[in-house]
Protein backbone atom coordinates (compact mmCIF):
# COMPACT_ATOMS: atom_id res chain seq x y z
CA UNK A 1 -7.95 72.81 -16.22
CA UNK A 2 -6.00 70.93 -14.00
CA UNK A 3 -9.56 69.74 -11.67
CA UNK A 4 -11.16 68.99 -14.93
CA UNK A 5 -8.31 66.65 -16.01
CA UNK A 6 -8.28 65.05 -12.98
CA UNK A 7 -12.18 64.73 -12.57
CA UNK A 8 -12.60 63.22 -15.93
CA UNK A 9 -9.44 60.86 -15.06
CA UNK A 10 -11.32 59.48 -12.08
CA UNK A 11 -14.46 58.92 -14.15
CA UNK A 12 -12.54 57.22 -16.20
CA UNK A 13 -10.86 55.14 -14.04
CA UNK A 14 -14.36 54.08 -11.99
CA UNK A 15 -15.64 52.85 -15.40
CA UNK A 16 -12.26 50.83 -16.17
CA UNK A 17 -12.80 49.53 -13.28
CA UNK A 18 -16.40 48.29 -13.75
CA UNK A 19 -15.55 47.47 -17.04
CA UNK A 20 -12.81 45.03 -16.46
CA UNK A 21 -14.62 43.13 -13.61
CA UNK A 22 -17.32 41.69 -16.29
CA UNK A 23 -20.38 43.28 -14.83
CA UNK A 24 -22.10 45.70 -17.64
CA UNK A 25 -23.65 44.06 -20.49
CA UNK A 26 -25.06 45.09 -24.00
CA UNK A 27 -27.75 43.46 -26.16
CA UNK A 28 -26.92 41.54 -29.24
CA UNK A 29 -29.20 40.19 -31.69
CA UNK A 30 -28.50 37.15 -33.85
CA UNK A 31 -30.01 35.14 -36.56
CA UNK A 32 -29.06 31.66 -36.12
CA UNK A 33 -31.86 30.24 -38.48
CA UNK A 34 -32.91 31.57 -42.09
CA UNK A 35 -34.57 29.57 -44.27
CA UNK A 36 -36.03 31.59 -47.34
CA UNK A 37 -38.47 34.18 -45.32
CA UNK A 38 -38.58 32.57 -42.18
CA UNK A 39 -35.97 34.38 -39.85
CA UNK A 40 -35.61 33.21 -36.01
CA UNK A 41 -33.54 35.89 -34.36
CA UNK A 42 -32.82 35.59 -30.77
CA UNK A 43 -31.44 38.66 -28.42
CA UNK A 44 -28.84 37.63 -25.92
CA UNK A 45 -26.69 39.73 -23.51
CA UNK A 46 -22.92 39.55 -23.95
CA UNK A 47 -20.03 40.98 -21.56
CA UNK A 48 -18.50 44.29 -22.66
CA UNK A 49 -14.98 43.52 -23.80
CA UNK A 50 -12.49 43.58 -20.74
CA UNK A 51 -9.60 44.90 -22.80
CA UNK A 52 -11.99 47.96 -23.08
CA UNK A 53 -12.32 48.26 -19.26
CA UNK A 54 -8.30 48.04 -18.96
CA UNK A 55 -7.61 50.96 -21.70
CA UNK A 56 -9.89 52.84 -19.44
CA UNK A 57 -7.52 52.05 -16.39
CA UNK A 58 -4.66 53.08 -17.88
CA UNK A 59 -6.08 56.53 -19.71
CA UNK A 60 -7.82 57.51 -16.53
CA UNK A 61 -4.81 56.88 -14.43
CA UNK A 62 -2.55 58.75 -17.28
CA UNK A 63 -5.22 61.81 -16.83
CA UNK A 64 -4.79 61.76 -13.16
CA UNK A 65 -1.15 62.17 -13.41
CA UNK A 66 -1.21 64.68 -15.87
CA UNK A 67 -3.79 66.66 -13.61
CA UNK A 68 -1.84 66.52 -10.80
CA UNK A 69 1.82 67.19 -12.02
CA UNK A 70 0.70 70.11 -14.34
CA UNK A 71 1.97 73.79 -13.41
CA UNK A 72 -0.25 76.30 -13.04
């Protein structure tokens, strides 16, 4: 238990850490123009939110503590 906690803490941590630095992206599409049944929809790529990436930090690093101060 106390290798999985800490495994899955690291993961978690590696991906806050991506996160919050701005690098992975998702697609997002949008329909700026609609005029009866013409649509125009474009598809851009927007940052994942970094707030997301720091809740990450912290929950990872929270995991690894718990893995690492828990009794066997």
């Amino acid at each position: 238990m106390r290798i999985g906690l800490i495994i899955v803490g690291i993961v978690l941590l590696g991906l806050g850490v991506w996160i919050a630095t701005g690098k992975p992206t998702y697609p997002s599409t949008e329909t700026p123009i609609k005029f009866g049944q013409l649509e125009v929809k474009t598809t851009v790529q927007k940052p994942v939110p970094a707030p997301i990436g720091y809740a990450g930090i912290v929950v990872g690093g929270v995991l690894i503590l718990a893995g690492a101060l828990k009794k066997k």
